[in-house]
Protein backbone atom coordinates (compact mmCIF):
# COMPACT_ATOMS: atom_id res chain seq x y z
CA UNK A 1 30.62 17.77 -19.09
CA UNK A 2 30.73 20.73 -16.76
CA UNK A 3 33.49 19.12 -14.98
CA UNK A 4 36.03 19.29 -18.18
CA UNK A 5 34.27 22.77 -18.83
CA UNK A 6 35.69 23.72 -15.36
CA UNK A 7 39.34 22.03 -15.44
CA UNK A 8 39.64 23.95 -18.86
CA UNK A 9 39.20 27.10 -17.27
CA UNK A 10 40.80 26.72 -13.75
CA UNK A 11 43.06 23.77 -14.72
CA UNK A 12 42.60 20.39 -14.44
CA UNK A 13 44.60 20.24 -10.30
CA UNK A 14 41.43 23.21 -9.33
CA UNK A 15 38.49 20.63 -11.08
CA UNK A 16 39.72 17.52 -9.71
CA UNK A 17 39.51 18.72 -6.22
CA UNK A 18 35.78 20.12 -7.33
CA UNK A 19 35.12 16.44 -8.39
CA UNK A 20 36.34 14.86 -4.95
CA UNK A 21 34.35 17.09 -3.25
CA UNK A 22 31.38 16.45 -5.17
CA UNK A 23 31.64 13.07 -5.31
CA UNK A 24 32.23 12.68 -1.22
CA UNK A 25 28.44 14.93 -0.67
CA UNK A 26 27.19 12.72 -2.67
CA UNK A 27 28.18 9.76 -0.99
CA UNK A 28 27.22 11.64 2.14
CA UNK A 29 23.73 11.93 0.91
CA UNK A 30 23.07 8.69 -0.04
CA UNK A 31 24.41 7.74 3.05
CA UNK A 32 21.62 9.71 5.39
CA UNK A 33 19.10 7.90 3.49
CA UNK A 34 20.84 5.22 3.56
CA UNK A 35 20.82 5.17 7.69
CA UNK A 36 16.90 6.24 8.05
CA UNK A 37 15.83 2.82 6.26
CA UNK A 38 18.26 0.96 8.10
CA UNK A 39 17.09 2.84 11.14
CA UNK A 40 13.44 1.93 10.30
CA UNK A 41 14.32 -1.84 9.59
CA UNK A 42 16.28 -2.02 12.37
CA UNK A 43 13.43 -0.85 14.83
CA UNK A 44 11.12 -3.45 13.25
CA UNK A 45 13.47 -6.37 13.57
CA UNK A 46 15.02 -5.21 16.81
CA UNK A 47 13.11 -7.52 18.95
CA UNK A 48 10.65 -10.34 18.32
CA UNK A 49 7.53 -8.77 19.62
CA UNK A 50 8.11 -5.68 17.51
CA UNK A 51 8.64 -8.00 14.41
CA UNK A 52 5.52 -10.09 15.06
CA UNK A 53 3.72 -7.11 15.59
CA UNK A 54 4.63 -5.81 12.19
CA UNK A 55 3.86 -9.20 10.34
CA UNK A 56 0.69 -9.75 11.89
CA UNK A 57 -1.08 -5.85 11.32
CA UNK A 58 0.73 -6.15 8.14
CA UNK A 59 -0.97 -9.14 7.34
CA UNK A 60 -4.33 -7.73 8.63
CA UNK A 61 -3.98 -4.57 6.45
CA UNK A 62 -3.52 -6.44 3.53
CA UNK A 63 -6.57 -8.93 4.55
CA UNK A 64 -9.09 -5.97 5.05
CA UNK A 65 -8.07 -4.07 1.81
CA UNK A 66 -8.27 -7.52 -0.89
CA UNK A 67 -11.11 -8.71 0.92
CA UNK A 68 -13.12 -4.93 0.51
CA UNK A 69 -11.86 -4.98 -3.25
CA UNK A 70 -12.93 -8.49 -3.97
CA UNK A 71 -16.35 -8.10 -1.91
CA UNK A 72 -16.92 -5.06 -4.22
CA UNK A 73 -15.83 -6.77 -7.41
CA UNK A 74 -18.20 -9.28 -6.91
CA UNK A 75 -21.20 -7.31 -5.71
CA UNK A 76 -20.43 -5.14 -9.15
CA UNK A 77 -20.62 -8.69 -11.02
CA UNK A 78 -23.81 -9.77 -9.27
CA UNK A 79 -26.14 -7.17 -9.25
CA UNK A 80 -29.54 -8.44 -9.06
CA UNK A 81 -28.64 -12.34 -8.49
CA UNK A 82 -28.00 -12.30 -4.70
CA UNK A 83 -30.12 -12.73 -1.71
CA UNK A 84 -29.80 -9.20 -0.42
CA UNK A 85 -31.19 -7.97 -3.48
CA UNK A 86 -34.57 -10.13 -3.71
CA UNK A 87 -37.73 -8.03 -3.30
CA UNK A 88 -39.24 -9.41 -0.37
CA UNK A 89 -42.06 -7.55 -0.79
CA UNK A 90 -43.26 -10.27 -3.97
CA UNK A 91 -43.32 -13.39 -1.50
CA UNK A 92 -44.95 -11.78 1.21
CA UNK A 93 -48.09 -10.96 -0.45
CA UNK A 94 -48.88 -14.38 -1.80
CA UNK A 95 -48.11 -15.75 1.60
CA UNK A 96 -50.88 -13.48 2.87
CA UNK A 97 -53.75 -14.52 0.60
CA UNK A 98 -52.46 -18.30 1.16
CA UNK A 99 -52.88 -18.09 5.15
CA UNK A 100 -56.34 -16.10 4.51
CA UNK A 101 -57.89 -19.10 2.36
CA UNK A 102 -56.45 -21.47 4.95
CA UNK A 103 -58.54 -19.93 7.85
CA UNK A 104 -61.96 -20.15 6.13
């Protein structure tokens, strides 16, 4: 819309360059961004050490965050029914008075 705004005032030969010009930055731009992911994938997959390297702490990243999210999931679940949560403190007094009567 501001393009035909702009040929109607300084004539269609002065907006057409305008467009051309606009159009090559543009392609410029996308270009440089273009190049830094391509320069980024092309440092990972450069050689085979730097590619293994990648897949396997990429695969340990991955491993260490699902495993933390599904240890806490199920912690959250079972509250109260695992072993780290039994008071000890129950068992080990009636194994005291057991061993007592046991001595006499």
């Amino acid at each position: 819309m501001n393009t035909a705004l702009y040929a109607v005032r300084c004539g269609s030969r002065m907006a057409a360059q305008r467009s051309s010009h606009m159009i090559q930055r543009n392609a410029m731009s996308s270009s440089k961004n273009t190049s830094g992911m391509s320069e980024a994938w092309n440092a990972i997959l450069s050689r085979n050490f730097s590619y293994i390297t990648f897949i396997v702490l990429g695969a340990i990243t991955v491993e260490t965050i699902y495993g933390g999210v599904t240890n806490g999931l199920w912690n959250g679940m079972n509250r109260g029914k695992l072993y780290k949560d039994i008071d000890w403190s129950k068992f080990q007094a009636a194994d005291e008075e057991e061993e007592d009567e046991d001595d006499e």
